[in-house]
PDB file of N, CA and C in Angstrom:
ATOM      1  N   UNK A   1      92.793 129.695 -29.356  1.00  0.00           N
ATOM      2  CA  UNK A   1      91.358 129.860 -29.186  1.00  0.00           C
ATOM      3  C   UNK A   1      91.124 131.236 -28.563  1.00  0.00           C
ATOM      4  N   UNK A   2      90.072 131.826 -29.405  1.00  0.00           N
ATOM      5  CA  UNK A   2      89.840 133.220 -28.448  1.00  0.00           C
ATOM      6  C   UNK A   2      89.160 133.500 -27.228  1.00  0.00           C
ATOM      7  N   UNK A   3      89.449 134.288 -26.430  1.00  0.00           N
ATOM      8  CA  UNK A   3      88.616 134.714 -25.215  1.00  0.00           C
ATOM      9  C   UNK A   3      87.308 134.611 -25.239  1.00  0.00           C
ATOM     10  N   UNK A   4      86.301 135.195 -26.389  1.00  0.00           N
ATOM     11  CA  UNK A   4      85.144 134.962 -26.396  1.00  0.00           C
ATOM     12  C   UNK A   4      85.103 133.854 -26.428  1.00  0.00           C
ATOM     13  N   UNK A   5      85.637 132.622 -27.440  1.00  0.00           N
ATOM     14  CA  UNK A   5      85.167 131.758 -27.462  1.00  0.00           C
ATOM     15  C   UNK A   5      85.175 130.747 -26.390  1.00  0.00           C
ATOM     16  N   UNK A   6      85.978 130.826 -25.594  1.00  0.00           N
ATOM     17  CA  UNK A   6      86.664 130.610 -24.344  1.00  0.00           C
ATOM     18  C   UNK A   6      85.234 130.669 -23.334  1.00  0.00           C
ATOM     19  N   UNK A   7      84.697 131.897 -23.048  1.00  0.00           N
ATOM     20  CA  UNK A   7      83.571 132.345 -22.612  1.00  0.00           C
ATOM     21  C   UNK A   7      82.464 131.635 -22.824  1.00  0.00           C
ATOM     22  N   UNK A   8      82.362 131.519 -24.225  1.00  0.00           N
ATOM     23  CA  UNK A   8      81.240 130.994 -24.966  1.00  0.00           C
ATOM     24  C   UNK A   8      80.986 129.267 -24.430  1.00  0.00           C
ATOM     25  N   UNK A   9      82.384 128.772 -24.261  1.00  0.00           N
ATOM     26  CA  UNK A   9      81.770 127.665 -23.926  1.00  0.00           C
ATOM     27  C   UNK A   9      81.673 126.918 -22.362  1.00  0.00           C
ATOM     28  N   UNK A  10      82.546 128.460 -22.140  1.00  0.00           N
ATOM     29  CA  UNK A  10      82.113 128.270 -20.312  1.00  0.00           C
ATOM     30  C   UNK A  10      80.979 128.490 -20.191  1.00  0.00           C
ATOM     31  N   UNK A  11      80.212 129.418 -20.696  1.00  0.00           N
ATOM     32  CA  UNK A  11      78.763 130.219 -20.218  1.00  0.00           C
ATOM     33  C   UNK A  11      77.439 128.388 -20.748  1.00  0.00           C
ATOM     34  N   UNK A  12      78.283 127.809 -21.556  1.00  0.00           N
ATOM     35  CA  UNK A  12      77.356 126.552 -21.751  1.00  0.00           C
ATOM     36  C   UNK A  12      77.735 125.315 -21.068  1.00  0.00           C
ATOM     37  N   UNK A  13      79.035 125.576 -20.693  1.00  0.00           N
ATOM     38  CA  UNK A  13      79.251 124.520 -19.595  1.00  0.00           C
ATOM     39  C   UNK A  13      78.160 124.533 -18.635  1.00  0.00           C
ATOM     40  N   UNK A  14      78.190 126.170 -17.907  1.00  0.00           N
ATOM     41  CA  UNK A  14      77.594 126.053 -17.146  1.00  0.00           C
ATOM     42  C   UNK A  14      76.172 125.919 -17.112  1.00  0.00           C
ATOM     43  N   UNK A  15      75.399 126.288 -18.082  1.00  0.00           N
ATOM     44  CA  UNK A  15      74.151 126.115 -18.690  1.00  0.00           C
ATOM     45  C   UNK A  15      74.098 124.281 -18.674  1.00  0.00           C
ATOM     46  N   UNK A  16      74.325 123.725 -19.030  1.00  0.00           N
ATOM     47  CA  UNK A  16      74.625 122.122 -18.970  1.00  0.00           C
ATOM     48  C   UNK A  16      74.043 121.844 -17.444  1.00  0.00           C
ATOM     49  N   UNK A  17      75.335 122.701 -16.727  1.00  0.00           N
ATOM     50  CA  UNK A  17      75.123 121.757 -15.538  1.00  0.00           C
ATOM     51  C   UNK A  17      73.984 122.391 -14.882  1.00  0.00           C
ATOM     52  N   UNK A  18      73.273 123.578 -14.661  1.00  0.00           N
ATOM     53  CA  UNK A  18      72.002 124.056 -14.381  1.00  0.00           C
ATOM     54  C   UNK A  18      70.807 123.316 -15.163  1.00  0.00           C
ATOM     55  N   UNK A  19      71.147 122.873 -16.436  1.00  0.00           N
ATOM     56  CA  UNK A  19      70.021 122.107 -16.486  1.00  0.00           C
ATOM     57  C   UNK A  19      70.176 120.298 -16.142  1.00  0.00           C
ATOM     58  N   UNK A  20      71.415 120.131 -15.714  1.00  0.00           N
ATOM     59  CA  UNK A  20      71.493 118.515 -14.939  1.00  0.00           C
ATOM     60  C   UNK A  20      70.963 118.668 -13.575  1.00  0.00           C
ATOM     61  N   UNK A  21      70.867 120.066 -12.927  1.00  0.00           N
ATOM     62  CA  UNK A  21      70.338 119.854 -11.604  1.00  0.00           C
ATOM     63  C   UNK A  21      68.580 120.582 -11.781  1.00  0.00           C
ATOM     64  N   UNK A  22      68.562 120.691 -12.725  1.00  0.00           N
ATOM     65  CA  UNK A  22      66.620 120.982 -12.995  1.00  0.00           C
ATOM     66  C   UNK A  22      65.786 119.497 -13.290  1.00  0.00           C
ATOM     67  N   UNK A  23      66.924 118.821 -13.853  1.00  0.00           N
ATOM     68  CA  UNK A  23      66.358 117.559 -14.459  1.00  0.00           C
ATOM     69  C   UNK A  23      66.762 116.696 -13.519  1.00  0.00           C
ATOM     70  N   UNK A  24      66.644 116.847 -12.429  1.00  0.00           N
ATOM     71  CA  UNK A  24      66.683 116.146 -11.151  1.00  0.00           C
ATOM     72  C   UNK A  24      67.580 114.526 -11.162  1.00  0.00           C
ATOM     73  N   UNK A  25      68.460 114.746 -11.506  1.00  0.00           N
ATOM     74  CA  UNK A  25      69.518 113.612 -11.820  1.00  0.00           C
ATOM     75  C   UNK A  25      69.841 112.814 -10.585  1.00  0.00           C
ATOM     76  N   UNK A  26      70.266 112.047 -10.959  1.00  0.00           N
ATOM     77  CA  UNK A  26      70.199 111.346  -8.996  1.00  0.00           C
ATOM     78  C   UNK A  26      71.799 112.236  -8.341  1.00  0.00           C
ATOM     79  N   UNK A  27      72.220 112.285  -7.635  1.00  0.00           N
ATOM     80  CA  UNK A  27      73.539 112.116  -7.224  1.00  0.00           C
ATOM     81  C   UNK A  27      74.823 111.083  -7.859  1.00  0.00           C
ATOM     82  N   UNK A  28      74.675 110.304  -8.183  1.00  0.00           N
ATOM     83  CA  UNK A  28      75.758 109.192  -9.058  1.00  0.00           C
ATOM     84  C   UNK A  28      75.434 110.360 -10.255  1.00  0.00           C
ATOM     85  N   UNK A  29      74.246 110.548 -10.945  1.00  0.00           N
ATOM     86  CA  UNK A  29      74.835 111.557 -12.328  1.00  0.00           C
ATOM     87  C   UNK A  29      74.884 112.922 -12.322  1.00  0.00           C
ATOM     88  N   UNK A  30      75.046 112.997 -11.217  1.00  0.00           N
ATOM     89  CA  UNK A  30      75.471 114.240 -11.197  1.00  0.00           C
ATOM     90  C   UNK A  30      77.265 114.322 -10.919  1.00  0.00           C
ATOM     91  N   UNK A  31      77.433 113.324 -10.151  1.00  0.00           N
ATOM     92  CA  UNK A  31      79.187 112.852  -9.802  1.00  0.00           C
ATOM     93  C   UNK A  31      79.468 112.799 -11.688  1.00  0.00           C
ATOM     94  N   UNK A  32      78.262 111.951 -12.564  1.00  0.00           N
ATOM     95  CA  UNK A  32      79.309 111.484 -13.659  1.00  0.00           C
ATOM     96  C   UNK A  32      79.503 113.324 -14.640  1.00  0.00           C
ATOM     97  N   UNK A  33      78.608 114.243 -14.195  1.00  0.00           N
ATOM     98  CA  UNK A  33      78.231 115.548 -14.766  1.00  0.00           C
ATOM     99  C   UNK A  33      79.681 116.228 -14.438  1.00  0.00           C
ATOM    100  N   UNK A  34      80.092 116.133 -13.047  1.00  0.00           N
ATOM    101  CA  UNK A  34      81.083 116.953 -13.060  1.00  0.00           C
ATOM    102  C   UNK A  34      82.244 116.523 -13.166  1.00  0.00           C
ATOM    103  N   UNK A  35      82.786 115.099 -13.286  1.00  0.00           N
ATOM    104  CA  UNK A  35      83.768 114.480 -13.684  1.00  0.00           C
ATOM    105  C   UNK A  35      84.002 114.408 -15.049  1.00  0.00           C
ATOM    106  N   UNK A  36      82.931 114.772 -15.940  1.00  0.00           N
ATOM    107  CA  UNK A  36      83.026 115.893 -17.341  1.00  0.00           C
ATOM    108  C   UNK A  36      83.523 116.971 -17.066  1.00  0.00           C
ATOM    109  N   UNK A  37      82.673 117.704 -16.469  1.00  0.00           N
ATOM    110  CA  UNK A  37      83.113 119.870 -16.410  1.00  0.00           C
ATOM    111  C   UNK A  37      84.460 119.994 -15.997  1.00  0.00           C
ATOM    112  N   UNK A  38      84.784 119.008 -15.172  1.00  0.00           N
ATOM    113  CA  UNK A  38      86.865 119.049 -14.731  1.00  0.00           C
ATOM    114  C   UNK A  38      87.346 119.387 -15.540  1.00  0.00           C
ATOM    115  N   UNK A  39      87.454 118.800 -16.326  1.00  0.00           N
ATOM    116  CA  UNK A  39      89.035 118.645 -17.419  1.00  0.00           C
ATOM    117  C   UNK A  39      88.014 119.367 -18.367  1.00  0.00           C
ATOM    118  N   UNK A  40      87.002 120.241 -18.411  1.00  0.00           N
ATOM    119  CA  UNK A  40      86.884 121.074 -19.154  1.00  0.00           C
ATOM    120  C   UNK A  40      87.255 122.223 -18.957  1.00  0.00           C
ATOM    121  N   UNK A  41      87.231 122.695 -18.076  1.00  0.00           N
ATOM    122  CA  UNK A  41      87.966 123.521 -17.001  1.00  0.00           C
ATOM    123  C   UNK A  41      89.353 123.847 -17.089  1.00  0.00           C
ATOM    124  N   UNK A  42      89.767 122.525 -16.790  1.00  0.00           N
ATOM    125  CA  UNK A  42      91.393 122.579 -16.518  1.00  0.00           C
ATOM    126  C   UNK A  42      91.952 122.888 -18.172  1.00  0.00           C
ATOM    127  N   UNK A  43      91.186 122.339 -19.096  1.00  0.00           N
ATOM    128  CA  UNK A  43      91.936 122.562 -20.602  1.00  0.00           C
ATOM    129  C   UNK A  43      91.461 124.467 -20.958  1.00  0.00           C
ATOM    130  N   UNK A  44      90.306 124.755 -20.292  1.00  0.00           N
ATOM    131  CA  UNK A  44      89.969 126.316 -20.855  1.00  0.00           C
ATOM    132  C   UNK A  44      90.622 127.037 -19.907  1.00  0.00           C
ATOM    133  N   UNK A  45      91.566 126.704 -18.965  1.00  0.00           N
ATOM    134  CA  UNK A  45      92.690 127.739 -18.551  1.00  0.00           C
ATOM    135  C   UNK A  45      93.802 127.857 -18.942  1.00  0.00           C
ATOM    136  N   UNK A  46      94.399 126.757 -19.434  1.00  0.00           N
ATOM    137  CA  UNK A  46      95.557 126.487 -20.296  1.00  0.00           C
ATOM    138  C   UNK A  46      95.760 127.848 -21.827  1.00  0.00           C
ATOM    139  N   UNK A  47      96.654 128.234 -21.473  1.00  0.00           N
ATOM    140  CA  UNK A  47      97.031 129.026 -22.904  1.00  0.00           C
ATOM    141  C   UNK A  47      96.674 128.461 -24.027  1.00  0.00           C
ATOM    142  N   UNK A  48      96.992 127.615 -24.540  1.00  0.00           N
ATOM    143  CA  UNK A  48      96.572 126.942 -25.528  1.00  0.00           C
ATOM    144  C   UNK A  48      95.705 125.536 -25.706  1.00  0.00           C
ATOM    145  N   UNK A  49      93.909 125.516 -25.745  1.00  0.00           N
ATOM    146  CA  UNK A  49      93.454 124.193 -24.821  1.00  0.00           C
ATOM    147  C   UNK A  49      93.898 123.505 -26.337  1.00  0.00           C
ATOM    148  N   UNK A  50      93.733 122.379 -26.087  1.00  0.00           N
ATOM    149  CA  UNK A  50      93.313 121.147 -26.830  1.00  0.00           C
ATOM    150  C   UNK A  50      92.257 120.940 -26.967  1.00  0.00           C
ATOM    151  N   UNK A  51      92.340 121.055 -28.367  1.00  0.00           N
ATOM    152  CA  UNK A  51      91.082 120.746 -28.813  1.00  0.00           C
ATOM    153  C   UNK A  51      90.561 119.085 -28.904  1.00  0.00           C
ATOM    154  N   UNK A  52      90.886 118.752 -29.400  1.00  0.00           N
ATOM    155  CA  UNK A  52      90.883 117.031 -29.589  1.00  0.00           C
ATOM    156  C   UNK A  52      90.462 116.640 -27.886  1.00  0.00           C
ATOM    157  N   UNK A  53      90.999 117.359 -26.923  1.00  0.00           N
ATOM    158  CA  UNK A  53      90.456 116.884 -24.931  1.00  0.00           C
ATOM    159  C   UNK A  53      89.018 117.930 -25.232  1.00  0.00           C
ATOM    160  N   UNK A  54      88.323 118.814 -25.468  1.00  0.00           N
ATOM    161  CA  UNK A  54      87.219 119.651 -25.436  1.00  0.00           C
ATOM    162  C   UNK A  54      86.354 119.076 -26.587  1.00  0.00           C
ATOM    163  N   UNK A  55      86.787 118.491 -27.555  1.00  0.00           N
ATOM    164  CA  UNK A  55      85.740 117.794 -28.468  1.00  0.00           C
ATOM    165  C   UNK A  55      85.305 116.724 -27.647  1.00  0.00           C
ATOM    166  N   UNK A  56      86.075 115.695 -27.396  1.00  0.00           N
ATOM    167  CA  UNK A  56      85.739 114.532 -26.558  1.00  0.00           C
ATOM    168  C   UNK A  56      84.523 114.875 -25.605  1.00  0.00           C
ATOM    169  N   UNK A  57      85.150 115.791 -24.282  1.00  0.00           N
ATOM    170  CA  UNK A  57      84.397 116.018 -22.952  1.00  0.00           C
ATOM    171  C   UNK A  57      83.045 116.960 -23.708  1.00  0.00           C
ATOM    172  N   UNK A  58      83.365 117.743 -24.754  1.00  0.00           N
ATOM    173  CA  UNK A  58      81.917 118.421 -24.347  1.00  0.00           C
ATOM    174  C   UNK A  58      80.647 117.602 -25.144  1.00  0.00           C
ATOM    175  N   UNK A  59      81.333 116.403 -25.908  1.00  0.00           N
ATOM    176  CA  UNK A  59      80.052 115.898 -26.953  1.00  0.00           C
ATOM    177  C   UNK A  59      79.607 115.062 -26.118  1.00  0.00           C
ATOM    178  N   UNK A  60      80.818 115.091 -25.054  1.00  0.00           N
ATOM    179  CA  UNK A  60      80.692 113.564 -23.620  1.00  0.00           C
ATOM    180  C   UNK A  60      79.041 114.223 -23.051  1.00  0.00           C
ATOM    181  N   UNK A  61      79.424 115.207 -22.672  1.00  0.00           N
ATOM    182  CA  UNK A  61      78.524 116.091 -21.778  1.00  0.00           C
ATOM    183  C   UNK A  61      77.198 116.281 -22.219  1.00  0.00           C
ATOM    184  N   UNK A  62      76.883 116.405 -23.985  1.00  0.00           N
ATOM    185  CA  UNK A  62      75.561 116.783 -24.293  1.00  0.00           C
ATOM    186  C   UNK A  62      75.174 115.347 -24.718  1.00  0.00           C
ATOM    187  N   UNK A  63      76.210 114.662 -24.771  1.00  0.00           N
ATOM    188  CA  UNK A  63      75.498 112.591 -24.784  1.00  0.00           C
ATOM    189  C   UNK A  63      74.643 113.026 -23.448  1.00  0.00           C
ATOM    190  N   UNK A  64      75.304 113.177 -22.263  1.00  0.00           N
ATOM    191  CA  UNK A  64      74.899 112.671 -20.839  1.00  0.00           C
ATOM    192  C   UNK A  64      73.073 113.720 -20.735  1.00  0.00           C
ATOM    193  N   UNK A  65      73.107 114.499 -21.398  1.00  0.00           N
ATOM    194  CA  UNK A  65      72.000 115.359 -21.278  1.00  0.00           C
ATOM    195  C   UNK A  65      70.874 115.762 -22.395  1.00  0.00           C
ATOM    196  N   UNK A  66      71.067 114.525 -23.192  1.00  0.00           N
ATOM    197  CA  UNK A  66      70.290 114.683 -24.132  1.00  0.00           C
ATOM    198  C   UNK A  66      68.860 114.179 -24.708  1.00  0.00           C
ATOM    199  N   UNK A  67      68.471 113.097 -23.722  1.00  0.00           N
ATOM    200  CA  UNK A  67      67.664 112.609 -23.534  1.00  0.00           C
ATOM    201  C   UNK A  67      66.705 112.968 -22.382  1.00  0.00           C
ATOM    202  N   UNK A  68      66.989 114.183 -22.041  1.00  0.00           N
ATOM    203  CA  UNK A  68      66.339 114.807 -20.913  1.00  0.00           C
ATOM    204  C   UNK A  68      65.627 116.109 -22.029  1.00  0.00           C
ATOM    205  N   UNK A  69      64.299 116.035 -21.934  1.00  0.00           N
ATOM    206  CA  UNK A  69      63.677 117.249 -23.062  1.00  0.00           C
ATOM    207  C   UNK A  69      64.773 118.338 -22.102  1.00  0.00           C
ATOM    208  N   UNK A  70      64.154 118.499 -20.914  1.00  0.00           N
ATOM    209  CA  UNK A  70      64.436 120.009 -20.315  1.00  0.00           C
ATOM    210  C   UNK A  70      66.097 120.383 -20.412  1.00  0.00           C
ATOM    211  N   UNK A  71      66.568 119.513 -20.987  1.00  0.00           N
ATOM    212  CA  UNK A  71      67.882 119.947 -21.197  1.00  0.00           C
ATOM    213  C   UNK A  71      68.192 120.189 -22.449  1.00  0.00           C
ATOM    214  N   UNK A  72      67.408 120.074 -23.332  1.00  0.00           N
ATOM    215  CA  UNK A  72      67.343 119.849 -24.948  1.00  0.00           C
ATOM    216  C   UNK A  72      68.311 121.678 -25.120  1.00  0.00           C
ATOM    217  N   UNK A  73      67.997 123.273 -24.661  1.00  0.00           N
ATOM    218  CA  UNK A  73      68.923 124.580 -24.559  1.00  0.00           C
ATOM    219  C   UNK A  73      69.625 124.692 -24.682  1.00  0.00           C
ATOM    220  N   UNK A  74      70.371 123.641 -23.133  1.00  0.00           N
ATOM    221  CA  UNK A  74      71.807 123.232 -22.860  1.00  0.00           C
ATOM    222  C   UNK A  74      72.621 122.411 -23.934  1.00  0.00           C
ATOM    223  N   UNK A  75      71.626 121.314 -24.442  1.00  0.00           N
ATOM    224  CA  UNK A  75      73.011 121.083 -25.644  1.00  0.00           C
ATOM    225  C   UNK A  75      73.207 121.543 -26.514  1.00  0.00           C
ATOM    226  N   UNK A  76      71.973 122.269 -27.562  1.00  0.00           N
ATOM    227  CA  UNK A  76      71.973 123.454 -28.009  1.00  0.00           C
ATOM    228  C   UNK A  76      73.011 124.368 -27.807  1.00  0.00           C
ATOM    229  N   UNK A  77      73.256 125.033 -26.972  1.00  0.00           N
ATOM    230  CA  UNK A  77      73.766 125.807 -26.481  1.00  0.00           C
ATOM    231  C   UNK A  77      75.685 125.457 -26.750  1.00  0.00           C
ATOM    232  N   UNK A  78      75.469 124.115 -25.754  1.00  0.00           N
ATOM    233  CA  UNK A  78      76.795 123.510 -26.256  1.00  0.00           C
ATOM    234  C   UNK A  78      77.087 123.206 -27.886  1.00  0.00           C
ATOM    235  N   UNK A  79      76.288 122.792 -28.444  1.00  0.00           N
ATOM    236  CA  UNK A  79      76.543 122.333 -29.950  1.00  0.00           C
ATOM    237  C   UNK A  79      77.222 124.043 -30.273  1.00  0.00           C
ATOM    238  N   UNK A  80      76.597 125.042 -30.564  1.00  0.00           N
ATOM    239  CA  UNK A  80      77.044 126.427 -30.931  1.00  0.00           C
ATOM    240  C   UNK A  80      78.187 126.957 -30.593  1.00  0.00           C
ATOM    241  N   UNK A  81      78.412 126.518 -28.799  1.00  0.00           N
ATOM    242  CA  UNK A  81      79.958 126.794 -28.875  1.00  0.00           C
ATOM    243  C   UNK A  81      80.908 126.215 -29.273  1.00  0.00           C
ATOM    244  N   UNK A  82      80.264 124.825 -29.338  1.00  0.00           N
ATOM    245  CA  UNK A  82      81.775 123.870 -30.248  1.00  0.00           C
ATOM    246  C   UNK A  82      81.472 124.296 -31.753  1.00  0.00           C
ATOM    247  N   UNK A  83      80.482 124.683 -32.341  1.00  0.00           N
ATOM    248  CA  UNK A  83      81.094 124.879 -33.938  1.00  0.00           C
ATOM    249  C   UNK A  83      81.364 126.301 -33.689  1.00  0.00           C
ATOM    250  N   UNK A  84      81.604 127.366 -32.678  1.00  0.00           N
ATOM    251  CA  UNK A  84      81.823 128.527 -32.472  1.00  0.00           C
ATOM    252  C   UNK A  84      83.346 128.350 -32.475  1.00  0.00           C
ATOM    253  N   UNK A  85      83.846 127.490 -31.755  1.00  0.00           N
ATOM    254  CA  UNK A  85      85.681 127.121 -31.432  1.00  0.00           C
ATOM    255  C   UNK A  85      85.921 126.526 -32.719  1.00  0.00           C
ATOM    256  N   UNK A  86      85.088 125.731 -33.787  1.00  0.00           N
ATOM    257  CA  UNK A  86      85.454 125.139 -34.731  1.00  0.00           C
ATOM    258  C   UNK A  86      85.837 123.728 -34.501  1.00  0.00           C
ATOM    259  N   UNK A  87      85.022 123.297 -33.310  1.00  0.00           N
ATOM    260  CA  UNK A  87      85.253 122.014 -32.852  1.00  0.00           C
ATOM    261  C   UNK A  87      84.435 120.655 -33.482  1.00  0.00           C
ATOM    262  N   UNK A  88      84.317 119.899 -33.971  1.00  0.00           N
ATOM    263  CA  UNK A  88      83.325 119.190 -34.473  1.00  0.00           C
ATOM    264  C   UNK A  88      82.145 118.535 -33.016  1.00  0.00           C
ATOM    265  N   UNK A  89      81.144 118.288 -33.848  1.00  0.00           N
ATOM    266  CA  UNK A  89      80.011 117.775 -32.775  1.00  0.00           C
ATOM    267  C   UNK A  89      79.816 116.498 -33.079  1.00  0.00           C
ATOM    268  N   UNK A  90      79.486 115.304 -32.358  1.00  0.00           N
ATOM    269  CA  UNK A  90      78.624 114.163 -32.634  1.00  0.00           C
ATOM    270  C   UNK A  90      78.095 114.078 -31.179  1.00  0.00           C
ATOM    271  N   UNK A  91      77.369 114.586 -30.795  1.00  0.00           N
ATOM    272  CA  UNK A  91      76.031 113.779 -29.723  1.00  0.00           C
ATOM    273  C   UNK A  91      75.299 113.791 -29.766  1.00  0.00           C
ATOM    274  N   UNK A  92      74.687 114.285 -31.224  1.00  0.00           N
ATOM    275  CA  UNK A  92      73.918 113.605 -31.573  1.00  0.00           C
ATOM    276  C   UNK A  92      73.175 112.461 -32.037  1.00  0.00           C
ATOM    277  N   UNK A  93      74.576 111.871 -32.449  1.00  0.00           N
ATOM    278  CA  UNK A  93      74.655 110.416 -33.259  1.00  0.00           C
ATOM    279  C   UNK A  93      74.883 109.099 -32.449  1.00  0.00           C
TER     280      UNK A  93
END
């Protein structure tokens, strides 16, 4: 996976979680917000991530934020970097 793309889906990780704390989430979802971003993390430092662990967590992530309009950017955002890595999407479905 390349550096940009690498970037690309950090810069929407973090976009995610700026809009889980605009959309005023309680504390319990915000615990379940970053017990996603972990092991997204830990796989985009790895030399080589896994893809099959970053498909899972990030479609996990725009499930958890998608029913919030004001977050509607953020998954956006995420959807682009996973077909940017060539990752498939379903959170929408």
């Amino acid at each position: 996976m390349e550096r940009t793309t690498i970037a690309t889906i950090r810069r929407a990780v973090q976009e995610a979680q700026q809009a889980a704390l605009a959309a005023n989430f309680d504390g319990c979802d915000l615990e379940d917000i970053d017990q996603i971003v972990e092991p997204v993390e830990r796989e985009l430092q790895k030399a080589q991530p896994n893809e099959q662990t970053l498909t899972t967590y990030l479609n996990s992530l725009a499930r958890s934020l998608r029913a919030y309009s004001r977050a509607r950017p953020a998954c956006l955002s995420l959807d682009a970097a996973m077909r940017e890595a060539g990752l498939p999407t379903d959170w929408e479905h």
